[in-house]
PDB file of N, CA and C in Angstrom:
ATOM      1  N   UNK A   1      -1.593 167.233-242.951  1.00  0.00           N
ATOM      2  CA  UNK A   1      -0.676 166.898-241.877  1.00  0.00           C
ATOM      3  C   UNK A   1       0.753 167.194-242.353  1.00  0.00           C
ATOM      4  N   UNK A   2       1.841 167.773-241.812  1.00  0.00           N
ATOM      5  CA  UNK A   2       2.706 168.181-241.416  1.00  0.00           C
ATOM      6  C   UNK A   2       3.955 166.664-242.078  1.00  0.00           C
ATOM      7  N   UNK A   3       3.731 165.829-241.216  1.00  0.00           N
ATOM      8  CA  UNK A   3       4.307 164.709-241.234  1.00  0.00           C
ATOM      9  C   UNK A   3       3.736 163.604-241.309  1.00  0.00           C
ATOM     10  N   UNK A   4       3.863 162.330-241.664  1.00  0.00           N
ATOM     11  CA  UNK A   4       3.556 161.041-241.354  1.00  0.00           C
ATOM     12  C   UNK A   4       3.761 160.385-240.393  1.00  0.00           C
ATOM     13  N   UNK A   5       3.537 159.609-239.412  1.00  0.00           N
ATOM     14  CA  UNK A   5       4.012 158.563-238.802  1.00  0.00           C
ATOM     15  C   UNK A   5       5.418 158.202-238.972  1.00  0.00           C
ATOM     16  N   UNK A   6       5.044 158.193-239.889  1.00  0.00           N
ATOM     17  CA  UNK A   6       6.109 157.118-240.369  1.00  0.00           C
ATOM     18  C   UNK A   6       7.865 158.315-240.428  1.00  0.00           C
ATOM     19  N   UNK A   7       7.516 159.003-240.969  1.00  0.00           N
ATOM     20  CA  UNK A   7       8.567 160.562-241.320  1.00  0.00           C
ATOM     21  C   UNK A   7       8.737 160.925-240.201  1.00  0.00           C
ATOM     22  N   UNK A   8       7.803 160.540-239.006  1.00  0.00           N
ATOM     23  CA  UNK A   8       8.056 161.307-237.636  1.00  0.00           C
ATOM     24  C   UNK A   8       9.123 160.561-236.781  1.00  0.00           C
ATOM     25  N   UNK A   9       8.484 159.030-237.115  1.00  0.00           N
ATOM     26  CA  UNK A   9       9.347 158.082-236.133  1.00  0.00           C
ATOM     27  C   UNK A   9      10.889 158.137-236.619  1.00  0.00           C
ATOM     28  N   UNK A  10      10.999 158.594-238.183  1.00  0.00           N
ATOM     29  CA  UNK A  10      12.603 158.637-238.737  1.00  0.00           C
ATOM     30  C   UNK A  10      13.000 160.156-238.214  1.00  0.00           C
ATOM     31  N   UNK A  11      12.743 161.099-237.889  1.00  0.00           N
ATOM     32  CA  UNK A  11      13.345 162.355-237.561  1.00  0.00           C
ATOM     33  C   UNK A  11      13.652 162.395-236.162  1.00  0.00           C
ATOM     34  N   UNK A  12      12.549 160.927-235.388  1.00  0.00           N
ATOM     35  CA  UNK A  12      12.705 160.769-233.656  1.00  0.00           C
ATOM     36  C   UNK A  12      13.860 160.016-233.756  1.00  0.00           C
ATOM     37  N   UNK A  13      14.570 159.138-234.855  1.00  0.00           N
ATOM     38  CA  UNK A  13      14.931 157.844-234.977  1.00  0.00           C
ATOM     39  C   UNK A  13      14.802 156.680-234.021  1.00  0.00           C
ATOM     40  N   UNK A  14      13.317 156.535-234.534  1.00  0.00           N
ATOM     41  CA  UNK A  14      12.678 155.796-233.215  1.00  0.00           C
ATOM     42  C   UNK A  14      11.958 154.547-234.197  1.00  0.00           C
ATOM     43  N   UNK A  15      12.357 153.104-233.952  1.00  0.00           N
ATOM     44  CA  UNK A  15      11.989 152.218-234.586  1.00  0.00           C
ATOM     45  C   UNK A  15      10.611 151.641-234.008  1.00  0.00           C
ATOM     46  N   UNK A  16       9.795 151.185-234.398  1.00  0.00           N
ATOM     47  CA  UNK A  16       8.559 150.367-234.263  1.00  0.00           C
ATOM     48  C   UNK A  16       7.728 151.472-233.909  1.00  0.00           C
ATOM     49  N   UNK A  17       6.293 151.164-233.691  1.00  0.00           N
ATOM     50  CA  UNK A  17       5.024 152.190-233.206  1.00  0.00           C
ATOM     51  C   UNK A  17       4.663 151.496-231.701  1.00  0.00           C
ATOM     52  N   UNK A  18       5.402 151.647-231.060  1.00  0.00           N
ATOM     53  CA  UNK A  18       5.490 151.412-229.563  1.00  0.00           C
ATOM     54  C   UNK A  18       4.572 153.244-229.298  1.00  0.00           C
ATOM     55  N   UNK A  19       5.652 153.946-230.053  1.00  0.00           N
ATOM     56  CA  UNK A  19       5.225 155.374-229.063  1.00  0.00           C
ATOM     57  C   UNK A  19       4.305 156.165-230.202  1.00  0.00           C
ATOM     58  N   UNK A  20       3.725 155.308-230.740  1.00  0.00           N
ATOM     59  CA  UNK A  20       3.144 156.570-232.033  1.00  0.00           C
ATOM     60  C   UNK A  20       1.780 156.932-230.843  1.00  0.00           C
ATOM     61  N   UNK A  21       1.135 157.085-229.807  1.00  0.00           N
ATOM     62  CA  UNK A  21       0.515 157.273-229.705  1.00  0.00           C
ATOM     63  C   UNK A  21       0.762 158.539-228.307  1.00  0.00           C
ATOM     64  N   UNK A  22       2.276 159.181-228.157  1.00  0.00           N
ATOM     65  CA  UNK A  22       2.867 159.836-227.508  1.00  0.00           C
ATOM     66  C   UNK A  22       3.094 161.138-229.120  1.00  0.00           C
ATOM     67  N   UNK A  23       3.458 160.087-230.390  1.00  0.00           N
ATOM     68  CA  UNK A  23       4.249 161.099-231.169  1.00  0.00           C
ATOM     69  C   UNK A  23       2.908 161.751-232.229  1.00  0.00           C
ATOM     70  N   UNK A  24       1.991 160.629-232.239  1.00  0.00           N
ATOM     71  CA  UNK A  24       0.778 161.638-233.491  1.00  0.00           C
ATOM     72  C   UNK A  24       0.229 162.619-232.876  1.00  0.00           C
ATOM     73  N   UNK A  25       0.235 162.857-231.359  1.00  0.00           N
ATOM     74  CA  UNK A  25      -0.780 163.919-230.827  1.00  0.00           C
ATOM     75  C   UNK A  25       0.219 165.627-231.458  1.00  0.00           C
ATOM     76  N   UNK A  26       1.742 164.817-230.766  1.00  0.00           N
ATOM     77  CA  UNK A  26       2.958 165.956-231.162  1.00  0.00           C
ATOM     78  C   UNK A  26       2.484 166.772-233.059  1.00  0.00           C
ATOM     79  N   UNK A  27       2.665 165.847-233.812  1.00  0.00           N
ATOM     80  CA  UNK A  27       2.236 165.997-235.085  1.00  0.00           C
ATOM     81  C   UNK A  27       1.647 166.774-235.571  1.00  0.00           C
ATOM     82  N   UNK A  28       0.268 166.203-235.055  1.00  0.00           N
ATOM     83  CA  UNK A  28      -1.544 166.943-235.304  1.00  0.00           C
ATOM     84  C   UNK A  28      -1.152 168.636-234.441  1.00  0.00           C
ATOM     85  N   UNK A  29      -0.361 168.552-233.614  1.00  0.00           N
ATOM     86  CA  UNK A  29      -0.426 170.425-232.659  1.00  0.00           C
ATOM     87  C   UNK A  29       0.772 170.761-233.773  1.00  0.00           C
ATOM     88  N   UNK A  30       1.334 170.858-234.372  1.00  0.00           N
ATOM     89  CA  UNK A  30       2.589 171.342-234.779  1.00  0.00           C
ATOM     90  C   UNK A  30       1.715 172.758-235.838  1.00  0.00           C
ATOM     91  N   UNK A  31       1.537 172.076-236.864  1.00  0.00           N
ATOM     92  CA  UNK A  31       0.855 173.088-237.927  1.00  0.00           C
ATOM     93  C   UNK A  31       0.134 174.206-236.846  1.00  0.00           C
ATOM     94  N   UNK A  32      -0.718 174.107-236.055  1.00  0.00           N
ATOM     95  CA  UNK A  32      -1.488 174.580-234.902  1.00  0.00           C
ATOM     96  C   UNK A  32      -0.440 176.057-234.550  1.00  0.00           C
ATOM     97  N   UNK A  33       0.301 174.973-233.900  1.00  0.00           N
ATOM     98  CA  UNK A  33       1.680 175.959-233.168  1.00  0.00           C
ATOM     99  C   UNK A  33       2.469 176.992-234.125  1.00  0.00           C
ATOM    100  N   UNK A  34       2.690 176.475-235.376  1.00  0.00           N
ATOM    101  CA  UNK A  34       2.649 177.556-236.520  1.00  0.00           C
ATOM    102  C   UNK A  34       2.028 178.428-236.690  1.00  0.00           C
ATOM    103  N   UNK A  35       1.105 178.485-236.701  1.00  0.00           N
ATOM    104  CA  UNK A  35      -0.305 178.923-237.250  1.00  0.00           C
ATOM    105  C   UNK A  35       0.028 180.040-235.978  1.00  0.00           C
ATOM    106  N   UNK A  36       0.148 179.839-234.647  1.00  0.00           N
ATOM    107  CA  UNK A  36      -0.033 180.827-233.962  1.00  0.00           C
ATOM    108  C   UNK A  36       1.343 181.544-233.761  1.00  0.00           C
ATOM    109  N   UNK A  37       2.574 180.897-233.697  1.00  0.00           N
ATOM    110  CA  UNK A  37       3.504 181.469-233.329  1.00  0.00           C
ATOM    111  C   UNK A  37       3.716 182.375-234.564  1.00  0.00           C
ATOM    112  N   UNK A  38       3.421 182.353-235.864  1.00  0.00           N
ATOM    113  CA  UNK A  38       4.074 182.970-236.824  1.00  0.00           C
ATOM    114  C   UNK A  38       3.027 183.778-237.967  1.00  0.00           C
ATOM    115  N   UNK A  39       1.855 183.129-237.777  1.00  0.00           N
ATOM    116  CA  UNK A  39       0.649 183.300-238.838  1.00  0.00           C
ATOM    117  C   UNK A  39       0.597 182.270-239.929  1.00  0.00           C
ATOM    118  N   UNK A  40       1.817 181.822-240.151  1.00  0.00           N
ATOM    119  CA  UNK A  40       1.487 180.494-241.288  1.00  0.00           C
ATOM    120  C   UNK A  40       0.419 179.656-241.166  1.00  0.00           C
ATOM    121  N   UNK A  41       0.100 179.447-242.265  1.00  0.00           N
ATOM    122  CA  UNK A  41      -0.897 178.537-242.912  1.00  0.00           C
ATOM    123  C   UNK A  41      -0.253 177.776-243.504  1.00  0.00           C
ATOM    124  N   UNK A  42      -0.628 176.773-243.864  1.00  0.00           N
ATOM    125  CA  UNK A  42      -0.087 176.165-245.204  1.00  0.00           C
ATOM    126  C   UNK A  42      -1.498 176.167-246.340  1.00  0.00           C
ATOM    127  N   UNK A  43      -1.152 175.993-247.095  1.00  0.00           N
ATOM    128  CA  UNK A  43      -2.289 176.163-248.412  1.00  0.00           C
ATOM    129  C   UNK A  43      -1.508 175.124-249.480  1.00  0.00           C
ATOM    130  N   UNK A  44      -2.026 174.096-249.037  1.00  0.00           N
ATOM    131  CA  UNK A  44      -1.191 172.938-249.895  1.00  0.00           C
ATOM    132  C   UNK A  44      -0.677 171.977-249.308  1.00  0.00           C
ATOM    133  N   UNK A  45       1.148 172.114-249.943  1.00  0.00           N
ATOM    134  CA  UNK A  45       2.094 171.462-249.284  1.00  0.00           C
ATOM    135  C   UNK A  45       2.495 172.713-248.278  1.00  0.00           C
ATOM    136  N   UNK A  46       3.472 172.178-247.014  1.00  0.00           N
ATOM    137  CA  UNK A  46       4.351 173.221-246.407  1.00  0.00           C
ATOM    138  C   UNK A  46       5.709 173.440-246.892  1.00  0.00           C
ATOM    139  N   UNK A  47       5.979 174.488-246.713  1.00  0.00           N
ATOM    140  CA  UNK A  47       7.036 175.350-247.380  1.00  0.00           C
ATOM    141  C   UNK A  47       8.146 174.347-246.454  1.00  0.00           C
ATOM    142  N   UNK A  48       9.208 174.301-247.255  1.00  0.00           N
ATOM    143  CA  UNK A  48      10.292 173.572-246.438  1.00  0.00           C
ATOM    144  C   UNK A  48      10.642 174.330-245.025  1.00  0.00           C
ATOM    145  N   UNK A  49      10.819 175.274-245.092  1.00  0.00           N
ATOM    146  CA  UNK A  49      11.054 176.510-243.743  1.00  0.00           C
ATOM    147  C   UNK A  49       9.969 175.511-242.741  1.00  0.00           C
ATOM    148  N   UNK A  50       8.308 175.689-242.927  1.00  0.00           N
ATOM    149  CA  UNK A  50       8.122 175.154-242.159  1.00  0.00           C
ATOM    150  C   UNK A  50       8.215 173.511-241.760  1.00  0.00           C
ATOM    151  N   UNK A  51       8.201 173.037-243.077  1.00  0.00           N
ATOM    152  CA  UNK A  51       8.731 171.448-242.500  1.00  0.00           C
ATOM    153  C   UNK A  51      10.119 171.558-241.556  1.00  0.00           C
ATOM    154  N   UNK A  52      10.721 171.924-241.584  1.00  0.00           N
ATOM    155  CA  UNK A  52      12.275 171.920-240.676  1.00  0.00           C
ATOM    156  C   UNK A  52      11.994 172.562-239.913  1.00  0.00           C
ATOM    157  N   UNK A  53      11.068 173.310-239.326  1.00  0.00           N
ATOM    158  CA  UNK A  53      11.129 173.876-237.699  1.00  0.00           C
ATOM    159  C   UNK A  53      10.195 172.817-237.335  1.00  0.00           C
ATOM    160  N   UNK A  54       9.046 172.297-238.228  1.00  0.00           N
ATOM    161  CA  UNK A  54       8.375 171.512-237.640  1.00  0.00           C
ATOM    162  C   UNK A  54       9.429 169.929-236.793  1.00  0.00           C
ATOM    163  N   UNK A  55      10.520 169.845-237.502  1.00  0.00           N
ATOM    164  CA  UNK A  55      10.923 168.633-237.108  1.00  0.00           C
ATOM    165  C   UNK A  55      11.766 169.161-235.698  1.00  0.00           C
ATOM    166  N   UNK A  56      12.734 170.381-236.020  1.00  0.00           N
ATOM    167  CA  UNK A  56      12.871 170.966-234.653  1.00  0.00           C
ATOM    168  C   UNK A  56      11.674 170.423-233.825  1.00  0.00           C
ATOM    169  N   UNK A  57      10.692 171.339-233.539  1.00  0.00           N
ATOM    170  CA  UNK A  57       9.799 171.552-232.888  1.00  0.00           C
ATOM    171  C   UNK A  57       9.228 170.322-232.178  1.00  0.00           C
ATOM    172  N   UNK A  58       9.059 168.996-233.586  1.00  0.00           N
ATOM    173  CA  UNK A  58       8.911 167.801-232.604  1.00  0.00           C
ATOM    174  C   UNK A  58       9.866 167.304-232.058  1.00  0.00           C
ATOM    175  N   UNK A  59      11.013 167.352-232.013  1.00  0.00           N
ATOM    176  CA  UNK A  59      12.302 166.622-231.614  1.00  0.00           C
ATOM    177  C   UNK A  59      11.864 167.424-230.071  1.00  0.00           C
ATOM    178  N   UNK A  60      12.085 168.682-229.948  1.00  0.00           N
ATOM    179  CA  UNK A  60      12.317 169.529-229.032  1.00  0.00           C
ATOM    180  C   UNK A  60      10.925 168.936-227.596  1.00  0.00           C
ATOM    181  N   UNK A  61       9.927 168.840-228.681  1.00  0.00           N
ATOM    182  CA  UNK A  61       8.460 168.459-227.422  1.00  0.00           C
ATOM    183  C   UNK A  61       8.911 166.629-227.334  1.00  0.00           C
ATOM    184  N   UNK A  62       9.548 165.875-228.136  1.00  0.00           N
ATOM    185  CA  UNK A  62       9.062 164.794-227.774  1.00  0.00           C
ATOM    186  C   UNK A  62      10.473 164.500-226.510  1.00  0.00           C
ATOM    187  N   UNK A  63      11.433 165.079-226.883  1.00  0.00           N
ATOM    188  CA  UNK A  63      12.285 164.253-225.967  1.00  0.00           C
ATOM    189  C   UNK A  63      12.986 165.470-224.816  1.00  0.00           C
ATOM    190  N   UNK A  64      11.727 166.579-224.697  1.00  0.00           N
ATOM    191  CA  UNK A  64      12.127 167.641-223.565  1.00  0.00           C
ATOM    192  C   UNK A  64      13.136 168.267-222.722  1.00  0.00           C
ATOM    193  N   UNK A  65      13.323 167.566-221.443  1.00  0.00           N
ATOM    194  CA  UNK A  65      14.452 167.971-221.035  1.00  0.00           C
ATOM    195  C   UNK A  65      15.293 166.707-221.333  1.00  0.00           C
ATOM    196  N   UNK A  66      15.559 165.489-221.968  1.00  0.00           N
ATOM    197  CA  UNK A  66      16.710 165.337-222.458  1.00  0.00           C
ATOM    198  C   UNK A  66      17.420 165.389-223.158  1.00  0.00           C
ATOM    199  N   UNK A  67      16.981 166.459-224.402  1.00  0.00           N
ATOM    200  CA  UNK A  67      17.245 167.416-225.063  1.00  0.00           C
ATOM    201  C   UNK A  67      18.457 168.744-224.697  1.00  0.00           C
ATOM    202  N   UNK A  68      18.812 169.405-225.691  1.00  0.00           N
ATOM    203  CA  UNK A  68      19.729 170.212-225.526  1.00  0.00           C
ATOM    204  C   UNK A  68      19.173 171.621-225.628  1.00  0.00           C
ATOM    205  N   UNK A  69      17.992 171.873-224.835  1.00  0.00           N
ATOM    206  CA  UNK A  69      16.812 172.642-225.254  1.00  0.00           C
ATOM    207  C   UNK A  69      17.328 173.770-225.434  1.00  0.00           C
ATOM    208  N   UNK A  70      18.142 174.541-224.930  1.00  0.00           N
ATOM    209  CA  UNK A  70      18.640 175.618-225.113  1.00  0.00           C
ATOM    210  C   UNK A  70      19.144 176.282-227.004  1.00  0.00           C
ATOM    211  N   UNK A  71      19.758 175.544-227.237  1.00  0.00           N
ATOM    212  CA  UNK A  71      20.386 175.124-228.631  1.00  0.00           C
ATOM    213  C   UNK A  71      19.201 174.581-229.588  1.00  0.00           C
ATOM    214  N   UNK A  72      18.141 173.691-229.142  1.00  0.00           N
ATOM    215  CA  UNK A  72      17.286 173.906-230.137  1.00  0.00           C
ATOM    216  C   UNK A  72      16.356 174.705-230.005  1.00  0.00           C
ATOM    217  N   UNK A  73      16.157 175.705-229.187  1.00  0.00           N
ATOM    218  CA  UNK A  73      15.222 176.674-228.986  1.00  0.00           C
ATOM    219  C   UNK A  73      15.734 177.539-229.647  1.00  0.00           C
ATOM    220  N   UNK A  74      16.802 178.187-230.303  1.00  0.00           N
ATOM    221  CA  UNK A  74      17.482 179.079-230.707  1.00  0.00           C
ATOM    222  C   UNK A  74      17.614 178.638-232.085  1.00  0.00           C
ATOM    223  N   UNK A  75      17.634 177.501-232.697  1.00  0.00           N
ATOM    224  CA  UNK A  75      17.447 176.823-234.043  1.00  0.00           C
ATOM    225  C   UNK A  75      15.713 177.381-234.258  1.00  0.00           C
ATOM    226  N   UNK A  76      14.728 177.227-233.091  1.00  0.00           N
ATOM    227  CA  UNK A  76      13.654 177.298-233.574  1.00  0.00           C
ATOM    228  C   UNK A  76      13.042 178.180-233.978  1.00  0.00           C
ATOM    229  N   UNK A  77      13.794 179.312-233.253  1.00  0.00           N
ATOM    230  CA  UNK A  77      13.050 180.676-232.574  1.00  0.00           C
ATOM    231  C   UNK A  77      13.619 181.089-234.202  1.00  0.00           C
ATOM    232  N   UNK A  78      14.820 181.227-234.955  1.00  0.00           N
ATOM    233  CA  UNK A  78      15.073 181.640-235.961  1.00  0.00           C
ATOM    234  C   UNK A  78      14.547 181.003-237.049  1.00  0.00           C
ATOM    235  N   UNK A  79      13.850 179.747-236.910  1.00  0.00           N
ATOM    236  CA  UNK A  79      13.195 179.075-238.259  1.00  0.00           C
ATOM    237  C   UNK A  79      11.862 179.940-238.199  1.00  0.00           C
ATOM    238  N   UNK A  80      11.439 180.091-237.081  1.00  0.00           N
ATOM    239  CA  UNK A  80       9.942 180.817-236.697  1.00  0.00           C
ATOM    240  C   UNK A  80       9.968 182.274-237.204  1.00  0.00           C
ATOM    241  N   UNK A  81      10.987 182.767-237.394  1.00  0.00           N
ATOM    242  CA  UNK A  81      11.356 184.167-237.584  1.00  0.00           C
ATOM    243  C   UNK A  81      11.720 184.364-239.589  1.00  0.00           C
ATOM    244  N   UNK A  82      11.829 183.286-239.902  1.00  0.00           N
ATOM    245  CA  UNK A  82      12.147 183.089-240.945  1.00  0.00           C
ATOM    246  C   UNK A  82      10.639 182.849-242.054  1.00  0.00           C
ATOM    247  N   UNK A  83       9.997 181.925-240.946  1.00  0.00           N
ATOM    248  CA  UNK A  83       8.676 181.712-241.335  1.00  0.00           C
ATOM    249  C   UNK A  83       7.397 183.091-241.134  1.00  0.00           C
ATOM    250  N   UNK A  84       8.120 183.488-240.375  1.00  0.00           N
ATOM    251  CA  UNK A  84       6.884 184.503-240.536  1.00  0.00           C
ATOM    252  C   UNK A  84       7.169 185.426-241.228  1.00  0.00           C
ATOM    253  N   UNK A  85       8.631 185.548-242.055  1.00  0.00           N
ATOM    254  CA  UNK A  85       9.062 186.494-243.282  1.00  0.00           C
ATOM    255  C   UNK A  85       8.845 186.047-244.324  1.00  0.00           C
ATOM    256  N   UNK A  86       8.327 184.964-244.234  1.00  0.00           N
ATOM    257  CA  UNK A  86       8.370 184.148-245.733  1.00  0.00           C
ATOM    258  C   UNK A  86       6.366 184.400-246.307  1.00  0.00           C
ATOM    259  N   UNK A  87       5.936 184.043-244.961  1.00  0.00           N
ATOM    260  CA  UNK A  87       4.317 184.417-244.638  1.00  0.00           C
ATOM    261  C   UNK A  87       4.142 185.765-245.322  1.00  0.00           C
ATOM    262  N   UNK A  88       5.112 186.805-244.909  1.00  0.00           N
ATOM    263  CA  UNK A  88       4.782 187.715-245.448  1.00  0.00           C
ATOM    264  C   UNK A  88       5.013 188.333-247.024  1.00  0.00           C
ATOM    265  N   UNK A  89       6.181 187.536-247.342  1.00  0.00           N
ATOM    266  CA  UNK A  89       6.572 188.021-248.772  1.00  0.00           C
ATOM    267  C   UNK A  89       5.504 187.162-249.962  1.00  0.00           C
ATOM    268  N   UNK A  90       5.104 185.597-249.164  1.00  0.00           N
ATOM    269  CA  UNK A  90       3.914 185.208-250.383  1.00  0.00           C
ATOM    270  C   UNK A  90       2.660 185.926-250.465  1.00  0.00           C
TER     271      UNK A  90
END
């Protein structure tokens, strides 16, 4: 897994597990969404590249349009672009 609970609710800065059951589904698809948008795998730990789009990525799905989606879509689209150069040089 990508993240913890616990690592997720601090990057949402979201106190108590009121919503962990809105934010673990987010979590469990992330690596997924890697995997297809870029070819990454992880084989291990994840490469920091992909931990930080991953937190993009959940920020971006959990709080949608009240988000600044534009601006983090453009943070993402270049972490994704980064990741699939990195895919290729290991």
């Amino acid at each position: 897994m990508i993240f913890t609970i616990e690592e997720a609710r601090d990057i949402l800065r979201i106190d108590g597990a009121d919503n962990d059951g809105i934010i673990q589904p987010l979590i469990e698809a992330i690596p997924d969404y890697l995997t297809e948008t870029t070819g990454y795998t992880a084989t291990g730990d994840y490469s920091p590249v992909a931990k930080t789009a991953g937190r993009f990525i959940l920020q971006q799905w959990y709080y949608g349009e009240n988000s600044d989606t534009a601006k983090l879509q453009h943070v993402i689209d270049c972490l994704l672009k980064a990741l699939s150069a990195e895919r290729q040089i290991v």
